[in-house]
Protein backbone atom coordinates (compact mmCIF):
# COMPACT_ATOMS: atom_id res chain seq x y z
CA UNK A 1 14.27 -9.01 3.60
CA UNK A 2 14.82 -6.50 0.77
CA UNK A 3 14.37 -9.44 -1.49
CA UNK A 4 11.45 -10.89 0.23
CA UNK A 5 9.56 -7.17 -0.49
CA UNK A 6 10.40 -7.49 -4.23
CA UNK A 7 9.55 -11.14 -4.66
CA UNK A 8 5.87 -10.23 -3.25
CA UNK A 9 5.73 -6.80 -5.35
CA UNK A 10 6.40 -9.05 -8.51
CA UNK A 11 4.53 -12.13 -7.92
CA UNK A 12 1.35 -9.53 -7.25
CA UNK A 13 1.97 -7.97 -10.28
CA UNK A 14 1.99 -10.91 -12.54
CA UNK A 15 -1.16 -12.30 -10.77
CA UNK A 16 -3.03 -8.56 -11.45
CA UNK A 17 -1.34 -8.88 -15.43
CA UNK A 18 -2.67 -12.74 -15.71
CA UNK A 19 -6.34 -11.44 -14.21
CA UNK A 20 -5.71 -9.44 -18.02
CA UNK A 21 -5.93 -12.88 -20.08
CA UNK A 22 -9.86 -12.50 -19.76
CA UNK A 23 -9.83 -9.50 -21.38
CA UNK A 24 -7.17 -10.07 -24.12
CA UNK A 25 -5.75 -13.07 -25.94
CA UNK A 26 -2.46 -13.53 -24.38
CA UNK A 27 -2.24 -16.81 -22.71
CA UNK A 28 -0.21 -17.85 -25.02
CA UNK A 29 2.23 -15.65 -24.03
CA UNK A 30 2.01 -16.62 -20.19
CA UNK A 31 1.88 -20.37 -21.06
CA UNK A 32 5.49 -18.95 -22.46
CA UNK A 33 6.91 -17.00 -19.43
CA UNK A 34 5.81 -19.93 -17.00
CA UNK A 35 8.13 -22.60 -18.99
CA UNK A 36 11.01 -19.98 -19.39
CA UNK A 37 11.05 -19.75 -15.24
CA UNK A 38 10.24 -23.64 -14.71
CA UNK A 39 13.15 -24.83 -17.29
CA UNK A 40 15.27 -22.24 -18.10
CA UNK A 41 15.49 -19.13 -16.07
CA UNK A 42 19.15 -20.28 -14.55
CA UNK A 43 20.38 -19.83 -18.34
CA UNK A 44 22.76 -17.30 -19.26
CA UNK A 45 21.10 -17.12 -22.77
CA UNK A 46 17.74 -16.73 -21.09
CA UNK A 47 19.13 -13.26 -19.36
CA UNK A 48 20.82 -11.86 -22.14
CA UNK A 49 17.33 -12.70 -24.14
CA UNK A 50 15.12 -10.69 -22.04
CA UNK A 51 17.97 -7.98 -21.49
CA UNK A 52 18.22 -7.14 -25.24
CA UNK A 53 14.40 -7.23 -25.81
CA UNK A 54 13.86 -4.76 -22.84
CA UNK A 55 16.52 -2.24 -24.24
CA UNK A 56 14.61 -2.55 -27.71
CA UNK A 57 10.83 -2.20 -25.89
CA UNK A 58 12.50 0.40 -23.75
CA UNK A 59 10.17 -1.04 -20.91
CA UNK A 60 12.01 -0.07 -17.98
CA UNK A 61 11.53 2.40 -15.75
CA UNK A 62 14.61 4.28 -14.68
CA UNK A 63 14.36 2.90 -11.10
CA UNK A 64 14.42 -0.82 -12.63
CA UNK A 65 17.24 -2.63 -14.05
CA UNK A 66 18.29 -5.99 -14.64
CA UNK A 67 20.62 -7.33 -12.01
CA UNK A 68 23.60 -9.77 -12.87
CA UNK A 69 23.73 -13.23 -11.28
């Protein structure tokens, strides 16, 4: 259920962030994201990837993390 909640909270928020791409010039960068989750997202690599790049952005919030497996 708990998962369910998240999974709708997340795909909502990348809809409002793609509604964005009219305004800016980063399709490119969705185009991206989309063939990370279609091909790759089951990849180790992949995880550690975004992890590190977080941690450098220092993106999240202290109420997000980055679950294993």
């Amino acid at each position: 259920m708990e998962r369910t909640i998240v999974k709708a909270g997340l795909t909502q928020r990348f809809k409002d962030y793609l509604q964005l791409v009219d305004k800016h010039d980063f399709i490119g960068s969705y185009r991206i994201i989309v063939e990370l989750l279609e091909q790759a997202v089951a990849e180790i690599m992949l995880h550690k990837i975004l992890q590190g790049l977080v941690h450098y952005l220092n993106v999240l919030r202290g109420d997000i993390t980055i679950e294993e497996g």
